[in-house]
Protein backbone atom coordinates (compact mmCIF):
# COMPACT_ATOMS: atom_id res chain seq x y z
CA UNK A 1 17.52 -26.87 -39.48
CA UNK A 2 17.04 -23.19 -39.46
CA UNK A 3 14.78 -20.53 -40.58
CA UNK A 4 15.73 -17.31 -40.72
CA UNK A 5 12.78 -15.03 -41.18
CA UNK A 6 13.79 -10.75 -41.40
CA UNK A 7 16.92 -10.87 -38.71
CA UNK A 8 15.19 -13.46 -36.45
CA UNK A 9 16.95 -17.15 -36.49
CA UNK A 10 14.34 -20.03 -35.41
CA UNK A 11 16.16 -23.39 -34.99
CA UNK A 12 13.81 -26.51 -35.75
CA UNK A 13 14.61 -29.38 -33.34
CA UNK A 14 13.87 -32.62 -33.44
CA UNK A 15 13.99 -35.05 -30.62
CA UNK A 16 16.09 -38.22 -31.05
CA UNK A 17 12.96 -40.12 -30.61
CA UNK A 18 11.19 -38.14 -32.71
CA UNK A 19 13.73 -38.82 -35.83
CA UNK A 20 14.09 -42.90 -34.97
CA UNK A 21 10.19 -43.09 -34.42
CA UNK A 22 9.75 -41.99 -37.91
CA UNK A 23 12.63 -44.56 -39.83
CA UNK A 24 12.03 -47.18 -37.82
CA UNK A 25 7.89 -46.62 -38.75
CA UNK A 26 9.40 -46.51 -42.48
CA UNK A 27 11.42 -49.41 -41.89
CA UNK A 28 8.31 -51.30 -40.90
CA UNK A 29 5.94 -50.43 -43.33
CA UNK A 30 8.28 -52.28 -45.82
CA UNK A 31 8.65 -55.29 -43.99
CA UNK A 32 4.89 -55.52 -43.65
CA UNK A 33 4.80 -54.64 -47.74
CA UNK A 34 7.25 -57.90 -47.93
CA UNK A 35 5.18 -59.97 -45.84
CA UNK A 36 2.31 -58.81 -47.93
CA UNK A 37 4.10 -60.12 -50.95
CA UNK A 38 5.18 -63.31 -49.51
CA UNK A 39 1.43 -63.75 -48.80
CA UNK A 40 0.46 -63.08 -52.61
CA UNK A 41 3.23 -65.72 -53.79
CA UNK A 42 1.99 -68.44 -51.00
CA UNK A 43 -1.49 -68.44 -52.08
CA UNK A 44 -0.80 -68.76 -55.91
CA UNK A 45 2.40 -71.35 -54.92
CA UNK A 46 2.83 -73.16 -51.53
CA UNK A 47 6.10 -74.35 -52.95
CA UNK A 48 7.91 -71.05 -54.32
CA UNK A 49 11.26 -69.93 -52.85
CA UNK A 50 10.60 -67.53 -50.03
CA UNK A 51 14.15 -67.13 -49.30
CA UNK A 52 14.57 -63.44 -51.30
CA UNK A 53 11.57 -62.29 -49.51
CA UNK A 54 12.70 -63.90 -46.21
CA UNK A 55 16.04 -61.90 -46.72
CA UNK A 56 14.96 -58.79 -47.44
CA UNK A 57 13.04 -58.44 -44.20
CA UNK A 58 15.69 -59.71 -42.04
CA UNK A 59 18.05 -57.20 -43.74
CA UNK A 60 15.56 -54.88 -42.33
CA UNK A 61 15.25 -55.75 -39.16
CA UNK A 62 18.98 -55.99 -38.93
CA UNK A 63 19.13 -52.52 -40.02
CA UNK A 64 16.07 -51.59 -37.43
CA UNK A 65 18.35 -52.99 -34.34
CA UNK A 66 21.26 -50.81 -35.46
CA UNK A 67 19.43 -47.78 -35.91
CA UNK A 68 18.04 -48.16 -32.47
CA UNK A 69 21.19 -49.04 -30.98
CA UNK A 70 22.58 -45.74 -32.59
CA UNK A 71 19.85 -43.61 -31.38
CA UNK A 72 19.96 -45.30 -27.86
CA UNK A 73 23.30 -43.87 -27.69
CA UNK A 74 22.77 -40.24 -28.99
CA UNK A 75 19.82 -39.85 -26.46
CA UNK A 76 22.07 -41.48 -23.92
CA UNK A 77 24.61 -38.64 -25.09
CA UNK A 78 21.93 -36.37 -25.29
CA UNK A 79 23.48 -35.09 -28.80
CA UNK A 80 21.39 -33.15 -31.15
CA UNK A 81 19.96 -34.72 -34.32
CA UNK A 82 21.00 -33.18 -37.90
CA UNK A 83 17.93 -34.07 -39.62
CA UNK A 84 19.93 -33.79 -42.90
CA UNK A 85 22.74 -35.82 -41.97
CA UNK A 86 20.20 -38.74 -41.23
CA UNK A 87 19.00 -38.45 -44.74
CA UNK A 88 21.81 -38.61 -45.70
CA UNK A 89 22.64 -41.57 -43.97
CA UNK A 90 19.47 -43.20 -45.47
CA UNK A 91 19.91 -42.00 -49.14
């Protein structure tokens, strides 16, 4: 990202680690908001289906160990990120 401010150009970095730290801390705040819910449905129902719940999360964490694999190889690279192309990615 850049700023351009009169005729001076300041480029806004961010750190591979930086960028996975915060969707992988996104990632995990809505598997602990599923676990939440599967709490809410097993104290009103021992016996309700947990499976949609169940595979929502491991989507997640499927899509947790990719990102990290992806990010272990740009820092391996050491390749800027595009902030915007990784919300892009997301959206």
């Amino acid at each position: 990202m850049r700023i351009q401010n009169s005729n001076v150009t300041h480029s806004i970095g961010f750190e591979p680690e930086e960028v996975r730290e915060l969707i992988v801390n996104l990632i995990d705040r809505k598997i602990n908001a599923y676990k939440i819910e599967f709490m809410q449905h097993w104290e009103a129902n021992h016996n309700f289906n947990a499976e949609i719940i169940s595979q929502k999360i491991r989507q997640l964490n499927e899509k947790k160990e990719e990102l990290n694999k992806h990010f272990y190889e740009v820092q391996q690279k050491n390749q800027p990120i595009d902030i915007l192309r990784v919300s892009q990615i997301l959206i």
